[in-house]
Protein backbone atom coordinates (compact mmCIF):
# COMPACT_ATOMS: atom_id res chain seq x y z
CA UNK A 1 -16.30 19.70 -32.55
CA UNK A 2 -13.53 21.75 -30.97
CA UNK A 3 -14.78 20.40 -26.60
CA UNK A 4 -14.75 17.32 -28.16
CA UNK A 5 -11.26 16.99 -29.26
CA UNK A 6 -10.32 18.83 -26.55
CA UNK A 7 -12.14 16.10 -24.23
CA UNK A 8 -10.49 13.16 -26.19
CA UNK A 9 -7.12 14.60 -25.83
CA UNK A 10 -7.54 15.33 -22.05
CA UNK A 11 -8.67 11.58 -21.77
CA UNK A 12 -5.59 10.40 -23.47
CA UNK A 13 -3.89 12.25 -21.40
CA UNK A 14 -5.42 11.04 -18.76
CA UNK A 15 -4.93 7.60 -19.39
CA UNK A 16 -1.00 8.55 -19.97
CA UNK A 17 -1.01 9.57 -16.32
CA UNK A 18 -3.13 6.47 -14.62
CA UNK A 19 -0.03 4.49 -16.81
CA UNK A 20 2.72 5.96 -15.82
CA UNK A 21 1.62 6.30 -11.99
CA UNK A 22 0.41 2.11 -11.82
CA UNK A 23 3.94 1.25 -13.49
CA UNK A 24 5.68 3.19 -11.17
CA UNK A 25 4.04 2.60 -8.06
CA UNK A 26 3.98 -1.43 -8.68
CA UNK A 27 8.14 -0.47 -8.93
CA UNK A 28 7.84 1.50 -5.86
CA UNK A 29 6.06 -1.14 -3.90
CA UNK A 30 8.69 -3.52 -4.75
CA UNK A 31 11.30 -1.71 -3.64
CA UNK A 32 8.95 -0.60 -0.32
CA UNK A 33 8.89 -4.16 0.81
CA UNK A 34 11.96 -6.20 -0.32
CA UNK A 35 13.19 -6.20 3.26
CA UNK A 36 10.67 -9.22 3.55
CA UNK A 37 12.47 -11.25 1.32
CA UNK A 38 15.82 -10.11 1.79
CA UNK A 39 15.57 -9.81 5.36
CA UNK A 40 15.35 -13.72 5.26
CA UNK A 41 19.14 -14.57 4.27
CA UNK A 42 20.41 -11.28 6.51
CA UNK A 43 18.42 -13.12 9.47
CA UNK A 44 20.65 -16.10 8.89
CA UNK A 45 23.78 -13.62 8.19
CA UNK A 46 23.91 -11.58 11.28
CA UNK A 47 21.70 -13.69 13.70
CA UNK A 48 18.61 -11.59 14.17
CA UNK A 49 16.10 -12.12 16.78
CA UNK A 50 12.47 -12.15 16.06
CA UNK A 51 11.95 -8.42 17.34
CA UNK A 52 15.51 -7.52 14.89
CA UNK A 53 13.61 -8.98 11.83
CA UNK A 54 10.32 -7.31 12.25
CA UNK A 55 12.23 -4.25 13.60
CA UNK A 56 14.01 -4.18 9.78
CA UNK A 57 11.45 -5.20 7.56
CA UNK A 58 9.03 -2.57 9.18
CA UNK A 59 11.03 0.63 9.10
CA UNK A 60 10.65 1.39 6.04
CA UNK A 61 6.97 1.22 6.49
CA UNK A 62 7.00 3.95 9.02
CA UNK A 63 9.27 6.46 6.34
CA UNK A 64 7.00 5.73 3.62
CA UNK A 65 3.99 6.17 6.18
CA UNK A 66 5.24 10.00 8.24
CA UNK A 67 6.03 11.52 4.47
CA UNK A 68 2.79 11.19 3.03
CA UNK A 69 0.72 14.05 4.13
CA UNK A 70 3.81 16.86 3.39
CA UNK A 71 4.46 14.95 0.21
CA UNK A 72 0.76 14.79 -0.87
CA UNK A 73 -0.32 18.31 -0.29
CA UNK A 74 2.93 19.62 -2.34
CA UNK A 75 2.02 17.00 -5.34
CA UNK A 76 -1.79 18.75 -5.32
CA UNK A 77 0.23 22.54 -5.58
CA UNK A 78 3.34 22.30 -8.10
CA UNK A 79 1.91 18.58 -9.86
CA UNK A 80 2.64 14.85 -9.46
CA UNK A 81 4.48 14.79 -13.02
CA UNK A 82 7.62 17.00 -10.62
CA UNK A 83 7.11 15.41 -7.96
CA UNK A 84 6.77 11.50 -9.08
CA UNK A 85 9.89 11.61 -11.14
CA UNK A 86 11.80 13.18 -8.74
CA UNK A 87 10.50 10.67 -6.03
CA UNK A 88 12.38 7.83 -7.92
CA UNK A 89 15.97 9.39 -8.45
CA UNK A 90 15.83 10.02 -4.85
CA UNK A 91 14.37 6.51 -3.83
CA UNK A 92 17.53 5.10 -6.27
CA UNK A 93 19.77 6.13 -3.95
CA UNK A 94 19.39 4.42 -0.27
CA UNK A 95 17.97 1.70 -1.91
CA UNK A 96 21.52 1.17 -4.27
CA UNK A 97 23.22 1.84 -0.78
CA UNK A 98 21.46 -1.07 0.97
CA UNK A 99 23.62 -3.38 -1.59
CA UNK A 100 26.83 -2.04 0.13
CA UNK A 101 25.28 -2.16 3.77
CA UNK A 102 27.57 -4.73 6.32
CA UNK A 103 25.86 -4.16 9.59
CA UNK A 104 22.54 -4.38 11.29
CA UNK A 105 22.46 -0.62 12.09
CA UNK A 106 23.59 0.68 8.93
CA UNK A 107 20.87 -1.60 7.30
CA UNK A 108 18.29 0.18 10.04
CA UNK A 109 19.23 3.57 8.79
CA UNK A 110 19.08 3.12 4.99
CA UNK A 111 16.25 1.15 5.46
CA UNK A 112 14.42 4.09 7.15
CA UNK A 113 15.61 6.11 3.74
CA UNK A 114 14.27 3.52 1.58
CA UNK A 115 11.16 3.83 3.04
CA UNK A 116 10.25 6.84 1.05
CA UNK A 117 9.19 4.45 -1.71
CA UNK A 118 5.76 4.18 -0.22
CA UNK A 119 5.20 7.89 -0.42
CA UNK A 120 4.68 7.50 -3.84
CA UNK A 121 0.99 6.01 -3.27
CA UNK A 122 0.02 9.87 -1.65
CA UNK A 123 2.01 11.37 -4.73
CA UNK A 124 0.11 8.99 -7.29
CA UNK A 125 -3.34 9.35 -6.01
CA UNK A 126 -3.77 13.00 -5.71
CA UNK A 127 -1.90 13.02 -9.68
CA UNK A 128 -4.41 10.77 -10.89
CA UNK A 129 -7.73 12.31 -9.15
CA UNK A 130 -6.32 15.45 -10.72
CA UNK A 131 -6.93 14.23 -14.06
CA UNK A 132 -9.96 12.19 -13.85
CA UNK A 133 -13.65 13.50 -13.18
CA UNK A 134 -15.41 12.58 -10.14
CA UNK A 135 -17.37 10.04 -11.56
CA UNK A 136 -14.83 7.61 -12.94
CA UNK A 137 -12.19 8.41 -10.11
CA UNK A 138 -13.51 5.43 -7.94
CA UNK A 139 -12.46 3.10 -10.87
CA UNK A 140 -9.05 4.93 -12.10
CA UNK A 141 -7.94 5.04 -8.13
CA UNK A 142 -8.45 1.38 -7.72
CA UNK A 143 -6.63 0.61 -10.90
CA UNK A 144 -3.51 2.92 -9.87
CA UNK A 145 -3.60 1.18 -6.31
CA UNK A 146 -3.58 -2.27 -8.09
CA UNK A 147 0.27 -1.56 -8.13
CA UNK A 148 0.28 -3.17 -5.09
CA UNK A 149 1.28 -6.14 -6.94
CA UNK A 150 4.85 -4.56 -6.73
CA UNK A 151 4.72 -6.84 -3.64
CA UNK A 152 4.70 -10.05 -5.65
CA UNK A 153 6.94 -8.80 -8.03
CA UNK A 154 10.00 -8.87 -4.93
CA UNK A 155 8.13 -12.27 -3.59
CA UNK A 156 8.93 -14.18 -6.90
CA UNK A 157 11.80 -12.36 -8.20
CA UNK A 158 14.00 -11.35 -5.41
CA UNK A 159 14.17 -15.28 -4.41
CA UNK A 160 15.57 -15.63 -8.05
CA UNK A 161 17.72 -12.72 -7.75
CA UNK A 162 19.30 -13.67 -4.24
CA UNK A 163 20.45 -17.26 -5.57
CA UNK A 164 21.66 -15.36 -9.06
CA UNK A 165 24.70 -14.54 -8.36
CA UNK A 166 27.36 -15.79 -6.00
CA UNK A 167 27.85 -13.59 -2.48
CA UNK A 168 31.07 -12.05 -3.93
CA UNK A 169 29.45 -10.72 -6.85
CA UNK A 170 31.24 -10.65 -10.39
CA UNK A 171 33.40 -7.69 -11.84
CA UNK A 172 35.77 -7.46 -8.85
CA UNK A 173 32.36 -6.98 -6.23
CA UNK A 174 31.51 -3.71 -8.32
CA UNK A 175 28.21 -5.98 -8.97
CA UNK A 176 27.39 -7.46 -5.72
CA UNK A 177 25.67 -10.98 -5.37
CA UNK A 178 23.89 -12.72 -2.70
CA UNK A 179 20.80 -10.80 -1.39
CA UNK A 180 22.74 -7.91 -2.27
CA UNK A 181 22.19 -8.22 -5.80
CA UNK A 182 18.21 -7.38 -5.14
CA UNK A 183 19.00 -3.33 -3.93
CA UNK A 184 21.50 -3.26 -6.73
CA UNK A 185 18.93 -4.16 -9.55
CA UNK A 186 16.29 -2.16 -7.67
CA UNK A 187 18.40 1.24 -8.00
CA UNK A 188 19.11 0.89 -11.64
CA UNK A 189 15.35 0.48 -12.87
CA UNK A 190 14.30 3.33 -10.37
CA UNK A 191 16.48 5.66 -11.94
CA UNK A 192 15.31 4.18 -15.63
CA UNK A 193 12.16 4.81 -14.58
CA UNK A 194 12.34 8.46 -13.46
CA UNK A 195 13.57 9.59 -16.85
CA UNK A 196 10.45 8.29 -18.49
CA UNK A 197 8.23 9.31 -16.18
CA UNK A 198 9.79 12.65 -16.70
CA UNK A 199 9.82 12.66 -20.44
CA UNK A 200 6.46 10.78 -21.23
CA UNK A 201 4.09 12.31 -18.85
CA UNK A 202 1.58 15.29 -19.70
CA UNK A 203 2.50 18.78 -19.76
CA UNK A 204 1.48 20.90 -18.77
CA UNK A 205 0.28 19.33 -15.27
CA UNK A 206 -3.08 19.44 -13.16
CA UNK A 207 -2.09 21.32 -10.12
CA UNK A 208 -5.76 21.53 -7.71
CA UNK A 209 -4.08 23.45 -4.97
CA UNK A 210 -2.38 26.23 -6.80
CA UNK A 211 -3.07 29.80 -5.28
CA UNK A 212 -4.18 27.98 -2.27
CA UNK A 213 -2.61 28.39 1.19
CA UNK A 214 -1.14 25.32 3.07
CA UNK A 215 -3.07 25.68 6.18
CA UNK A 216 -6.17 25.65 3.85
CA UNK A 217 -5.11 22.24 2.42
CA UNK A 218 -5.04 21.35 6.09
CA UNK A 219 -8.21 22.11 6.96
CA UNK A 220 -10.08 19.22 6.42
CA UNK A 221 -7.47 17.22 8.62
CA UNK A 222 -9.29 18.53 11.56
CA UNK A 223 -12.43 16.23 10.88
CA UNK A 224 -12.87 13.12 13.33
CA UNK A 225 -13.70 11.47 9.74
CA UNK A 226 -10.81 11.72 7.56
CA UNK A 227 -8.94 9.46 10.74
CA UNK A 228 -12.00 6.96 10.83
CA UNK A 229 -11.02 6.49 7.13
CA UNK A 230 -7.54 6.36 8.24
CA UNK A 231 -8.63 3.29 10.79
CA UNK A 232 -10.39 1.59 7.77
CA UNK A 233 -7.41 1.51 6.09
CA UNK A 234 -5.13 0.09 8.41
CA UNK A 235 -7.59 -2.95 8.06
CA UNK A 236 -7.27 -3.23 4.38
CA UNK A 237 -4.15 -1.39 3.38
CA UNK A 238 -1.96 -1.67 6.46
CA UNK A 239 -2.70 -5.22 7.65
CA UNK A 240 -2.20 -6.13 3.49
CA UNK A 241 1.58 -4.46 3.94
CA UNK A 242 1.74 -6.03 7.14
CA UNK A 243 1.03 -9.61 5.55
CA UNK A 244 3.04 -9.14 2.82
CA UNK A 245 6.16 -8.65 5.21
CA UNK A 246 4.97 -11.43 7.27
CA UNK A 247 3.97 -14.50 5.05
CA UNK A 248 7.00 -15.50 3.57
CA UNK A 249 8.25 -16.38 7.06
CA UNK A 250 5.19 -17.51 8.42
CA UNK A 251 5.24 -20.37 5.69
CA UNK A 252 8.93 -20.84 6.52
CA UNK A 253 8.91 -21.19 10.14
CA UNK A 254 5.61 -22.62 10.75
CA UNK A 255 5.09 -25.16 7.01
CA UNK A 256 9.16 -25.23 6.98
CA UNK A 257 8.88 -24.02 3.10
CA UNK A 258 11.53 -22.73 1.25
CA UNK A 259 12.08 -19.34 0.84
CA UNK A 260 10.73 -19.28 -2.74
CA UNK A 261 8.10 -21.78 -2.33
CA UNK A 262 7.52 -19.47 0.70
CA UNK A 263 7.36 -16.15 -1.70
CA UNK A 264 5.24 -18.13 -4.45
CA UNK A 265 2.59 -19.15 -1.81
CA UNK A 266 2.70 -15.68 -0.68
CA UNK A 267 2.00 -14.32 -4.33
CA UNK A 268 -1.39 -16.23 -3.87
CA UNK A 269 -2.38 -13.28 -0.98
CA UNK A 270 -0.99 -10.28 -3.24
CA UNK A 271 -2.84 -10.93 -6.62
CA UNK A 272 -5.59 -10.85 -5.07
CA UNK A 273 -5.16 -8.38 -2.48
CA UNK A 274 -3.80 -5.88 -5.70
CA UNK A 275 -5.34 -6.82 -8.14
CA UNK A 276 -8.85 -6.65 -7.34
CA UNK A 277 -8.59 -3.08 -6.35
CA UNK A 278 -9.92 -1.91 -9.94
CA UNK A 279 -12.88 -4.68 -9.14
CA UNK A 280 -13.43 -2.56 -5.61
CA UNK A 281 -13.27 1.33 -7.37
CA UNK A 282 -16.07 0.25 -10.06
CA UNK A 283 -18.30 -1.33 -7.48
CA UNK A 284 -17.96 1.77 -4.99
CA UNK A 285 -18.87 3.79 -7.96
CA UNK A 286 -21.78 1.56 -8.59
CA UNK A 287 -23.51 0.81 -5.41
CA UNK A 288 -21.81 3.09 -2.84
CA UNK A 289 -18.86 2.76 -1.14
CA UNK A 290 -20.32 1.85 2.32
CA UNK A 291 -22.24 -1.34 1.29
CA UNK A 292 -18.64 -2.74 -0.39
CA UNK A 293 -16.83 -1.22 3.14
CA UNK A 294 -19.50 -3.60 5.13
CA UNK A 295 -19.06 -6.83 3.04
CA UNK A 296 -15.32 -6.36 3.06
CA UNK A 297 -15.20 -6.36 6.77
CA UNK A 298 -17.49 -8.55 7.21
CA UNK A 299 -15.69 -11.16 5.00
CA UNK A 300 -12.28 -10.64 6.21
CA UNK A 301 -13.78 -11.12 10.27
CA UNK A 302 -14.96 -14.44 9.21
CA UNK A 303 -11.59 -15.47 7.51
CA UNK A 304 -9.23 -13.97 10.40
CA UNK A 305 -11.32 -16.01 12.71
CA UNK A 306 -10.46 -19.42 10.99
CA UNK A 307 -7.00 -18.60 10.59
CA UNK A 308 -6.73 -18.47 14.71
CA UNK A 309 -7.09 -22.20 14.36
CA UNK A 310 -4.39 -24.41 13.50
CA UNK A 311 -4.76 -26.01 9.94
CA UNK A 312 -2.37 -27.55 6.99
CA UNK A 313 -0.77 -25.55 4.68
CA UNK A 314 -3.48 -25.38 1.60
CA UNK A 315 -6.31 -24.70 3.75
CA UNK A 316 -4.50 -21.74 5.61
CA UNK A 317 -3.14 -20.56 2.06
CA UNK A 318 -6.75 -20.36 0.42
CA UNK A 319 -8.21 -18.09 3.96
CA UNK A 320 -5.73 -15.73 3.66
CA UNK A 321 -6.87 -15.80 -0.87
CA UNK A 322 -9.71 -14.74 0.79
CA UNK A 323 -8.64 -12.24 3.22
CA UNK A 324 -6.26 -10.74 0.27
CA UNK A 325 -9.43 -10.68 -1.82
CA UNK A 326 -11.12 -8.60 0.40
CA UNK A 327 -8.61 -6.06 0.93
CA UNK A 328 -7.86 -5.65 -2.67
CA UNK A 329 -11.47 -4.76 -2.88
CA UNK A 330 -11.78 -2.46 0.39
CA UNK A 331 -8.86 -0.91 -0.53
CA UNK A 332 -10.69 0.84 -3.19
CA UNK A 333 -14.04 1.28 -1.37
CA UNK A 334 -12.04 2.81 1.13
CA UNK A 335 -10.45 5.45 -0.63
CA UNK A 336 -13.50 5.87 -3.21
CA UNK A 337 -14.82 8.33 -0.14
CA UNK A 338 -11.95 10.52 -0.51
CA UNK A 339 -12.38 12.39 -3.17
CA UNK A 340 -16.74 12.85 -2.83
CA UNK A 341 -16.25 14.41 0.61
CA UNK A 342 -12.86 16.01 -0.53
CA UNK A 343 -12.22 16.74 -3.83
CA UNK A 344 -10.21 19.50 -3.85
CA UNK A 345 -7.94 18.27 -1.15
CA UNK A 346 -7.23 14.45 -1.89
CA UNK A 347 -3.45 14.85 -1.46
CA UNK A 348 -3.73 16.18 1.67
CA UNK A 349 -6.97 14.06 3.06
CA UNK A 350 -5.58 10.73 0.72
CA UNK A 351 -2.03 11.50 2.26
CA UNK A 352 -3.19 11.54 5.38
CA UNK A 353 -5.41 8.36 5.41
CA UNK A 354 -2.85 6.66 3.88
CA UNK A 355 -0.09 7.47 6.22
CA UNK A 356 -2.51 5.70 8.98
CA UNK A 357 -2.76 2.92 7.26
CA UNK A 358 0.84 2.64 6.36
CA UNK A 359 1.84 3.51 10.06
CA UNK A 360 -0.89 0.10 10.58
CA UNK A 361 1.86 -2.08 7.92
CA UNK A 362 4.71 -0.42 10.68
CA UNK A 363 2.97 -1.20 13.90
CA UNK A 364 1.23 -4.64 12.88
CA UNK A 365 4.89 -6.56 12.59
CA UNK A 366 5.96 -5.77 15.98
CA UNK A 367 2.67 -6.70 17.59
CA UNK A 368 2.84 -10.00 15.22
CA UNK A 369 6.05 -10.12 16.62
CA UNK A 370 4.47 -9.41 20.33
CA UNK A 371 1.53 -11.65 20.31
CA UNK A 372 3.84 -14.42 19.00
CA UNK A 373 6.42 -13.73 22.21
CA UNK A 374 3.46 -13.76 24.89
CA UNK A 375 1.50 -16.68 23.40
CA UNK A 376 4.08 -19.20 21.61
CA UNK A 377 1.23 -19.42 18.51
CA UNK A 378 2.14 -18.38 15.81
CA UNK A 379 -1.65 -18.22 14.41
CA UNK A 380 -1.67 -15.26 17.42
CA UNK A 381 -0.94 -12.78 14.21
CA UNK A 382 -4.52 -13.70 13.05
CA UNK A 383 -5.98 -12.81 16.49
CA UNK A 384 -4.59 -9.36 16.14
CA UNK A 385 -5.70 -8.84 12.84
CA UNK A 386 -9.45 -9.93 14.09
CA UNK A 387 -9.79 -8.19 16.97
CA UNK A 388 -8.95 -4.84 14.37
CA UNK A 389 -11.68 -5.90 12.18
CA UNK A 390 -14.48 -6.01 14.28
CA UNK A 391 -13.59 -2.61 15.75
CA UNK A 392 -13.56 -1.15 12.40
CA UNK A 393 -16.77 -2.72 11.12
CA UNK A 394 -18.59 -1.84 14.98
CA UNK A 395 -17.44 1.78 14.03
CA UNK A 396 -18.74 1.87 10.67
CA UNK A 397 -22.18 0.31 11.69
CA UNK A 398 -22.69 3.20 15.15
CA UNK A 399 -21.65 5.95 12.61
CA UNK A 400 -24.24 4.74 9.72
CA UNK A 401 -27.04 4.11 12.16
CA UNK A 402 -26.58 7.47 14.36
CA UNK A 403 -26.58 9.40 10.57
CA UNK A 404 -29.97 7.28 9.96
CA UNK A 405 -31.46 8.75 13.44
CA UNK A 406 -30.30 11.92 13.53
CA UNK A 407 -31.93 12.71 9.66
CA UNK A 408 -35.02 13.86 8.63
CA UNK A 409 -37.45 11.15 8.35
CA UNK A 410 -37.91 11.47 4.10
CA UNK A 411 -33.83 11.02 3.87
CA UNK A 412 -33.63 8.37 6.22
CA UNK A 413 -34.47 5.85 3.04
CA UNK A 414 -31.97 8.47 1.05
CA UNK A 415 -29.01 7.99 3.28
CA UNK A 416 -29.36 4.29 3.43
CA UNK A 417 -29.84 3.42 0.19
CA UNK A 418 -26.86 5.73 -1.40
CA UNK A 419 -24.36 4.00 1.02
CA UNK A 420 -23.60 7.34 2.72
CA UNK A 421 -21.00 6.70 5.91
């Protein structure tokens, strides 16, 4: 009677921490990638080239990217309920001094700062593997990186928020307007929501890594492995960041949309690509997460190829559905590995997979950016993304098929059938 109440309550518990980590990381994520929308008006306000805008709206890709391994491995040894909380008062900050920002370099600076937003994915997924047993983690990860969909939330309410208010701002400027209004809202429920993070959250905390050393954390970082995950997710989690930045003027400057017709149609890619992360964690834990890896791959290669090609605006709009499908789904898949080769080190091994795929959402921009400069198409950004995807998926099929030859005949069936990389 008593191990079952005490399971119950550990659930509930549980639960309380997959809650409070989703909420906050869709927040986070909003804040991570605002420069996409906001970026739009400063183009127009201070004249930025094409390099300038990807430059700006990528920076804080590479913070949020460099931090995750440090910030991972310390959430696994003193808790994520410290460390999450903390993460948001700190995040209030650059992101409050953005609104106040009047030139291109300050704007690169605290956008670098603002960047540490996206170190709250390593920080949530080693909390939540900490308090969910192996068997349901695929599912509970996927839900958790379903916040994602942060990225909508600043493609259909920044647009609303830019237009809100007029560019001076009421109360004497003290509440600015314009695109400046977006940073200023931003800060405020950051800091809201690092009080009830701190309050509402389980205590005391999981902490896997206590009485470990650092270096043994690090260990596993020294497997050719944990970076081949790291490629993988560049395909589904950086190229989805990378998207997300890109879109909204993709359907401006090649459809001529407005900017929140241009966010809206962007939304369509998110939800998907977000959303259907939960979808991706309960079919890794069901069939294996290398048979979901394959089809994802194999889906998005097919899509990125079509979108080379010209087309009109609803066609291109329901490939990249598509393409966001399959990433919301390999995003899980992906990550569902994680914790069955490493479970007592997912903030170090997650952190570090997912700072390779964030450093993917920093890189792809500029060679967007690139491709578009040496080719004049703008469907070049499609090529790149293609030419990624069938690297991956070759790399993924040579691995699986040297495992299958270099086993033991009676475990060749065994390794093929469990989905085993």
């Amino acid at each position: 009677m008593e191990t079952g109440l005490a399971e119950t309550a550990a659930a509930k518990q549980g639960t309380r921490v997959l809650v409070l980590s989703t909420v906050g990381f869709t927040l986070f994520f909003a804040v991570w990638v605002m420069f996409a929308i906001v970026g739009i008006p400063l183009r127009k306000e201070l004249g930025l080239s094409e390099g300038d805008f990807a430059l700006l709206v990528a920076i804080p890709i590479l913070m949020g990217s460099i931090l995750r391994v440090p910030i991972g491995i310390l959430t696994d040894r003193i808790g994520g309920r410290v460390v999450y909380s903390s993460l948001f008062f700190v995040t209030a900050v650059p992101t409050y001094l953005v609104s106040r920002a009047d030139s291109y370099g300050m704007l690169l600076v605290l956008a670098f700062f603002v960047g540490i937003a996206g170190v709250s994915f390593a920080v949530g997924i080693a909390w939540v593997s900490a308090w969910y047993p192996r068997e349901r983690q695929g599912f509970a990860l996927g839900t958790f990186g379903a916040g994602n969909v942060g990225a909508s939330i600043t493609k259909l309410l920044a647009p609303t928020l830019v237009t809100l208010l007029a560019v001076g701002g009421i109360a004497g400027g003290a509440i600015p307007g314009g695109w400046r209004f977006v940073p200023f809202v931003y800060a405020i429920v950051l800091v809201l929501a690092g009080i009830a993070v701190w309050f509402l959250a389980p205590r005391p905390d999981h902490r896997p890594a206590q009485g470990r050393s650092v270096r043994d954390q690090l260990d596993p970082l020294r497997y050719l492995r944990v970076w081949r995950f790291g490629l993988y997710y560049v395909v589904v989690f950086g190229a989805y960041v990378a998207l997300s930045l890109w879109l909204p003027k993709y359907y401006v400057d090649v459809y001529g949309f407005e900017l929140r017709n241009a966010g809206f149609l962007t939304a369509i890619f998110i939800f998907p690509a977000s959303l259907l992360r939960p979808l991706g964690g309960w079919l890794s834990d069901r069939v294996g997460a290398r048979k979901v890896t394959y089809a994802v791959f194999g889906t998005m290669m097919a899509a990125t190829l079509g979108l080379v090609v010209p087309m009109g605006p609803w066609l291109f709009t329901a490939l990249v559905f598509v393409v966001g499908a399959s990433m919301g789904i390999g995003k899980a898949s992906v990550y569902k590995y994680i914790p069955e080769y490493y479970p007592k080190d997912v903030g170090a091994v997650g952190g570090l997979v997912g700072a390779v795929g964030g450093l993917g959402g920093f890189v792809l921009p500029l060679l967007f950016a690139w491709a578009h400069d040496v080719s004049g198409r703008p469907q070049s950004t499609f090529l790149v993304l293609f030419v990624l995807t069938v690297a991956c998926l070759v790399w993924l099929h040579l691995v699986v098929r040297r495992m299958v030859r270099s086993a033991r005949p009676e475990t060749q069936a065994t390794i093929a059938e469990a989905g085993a990389l």
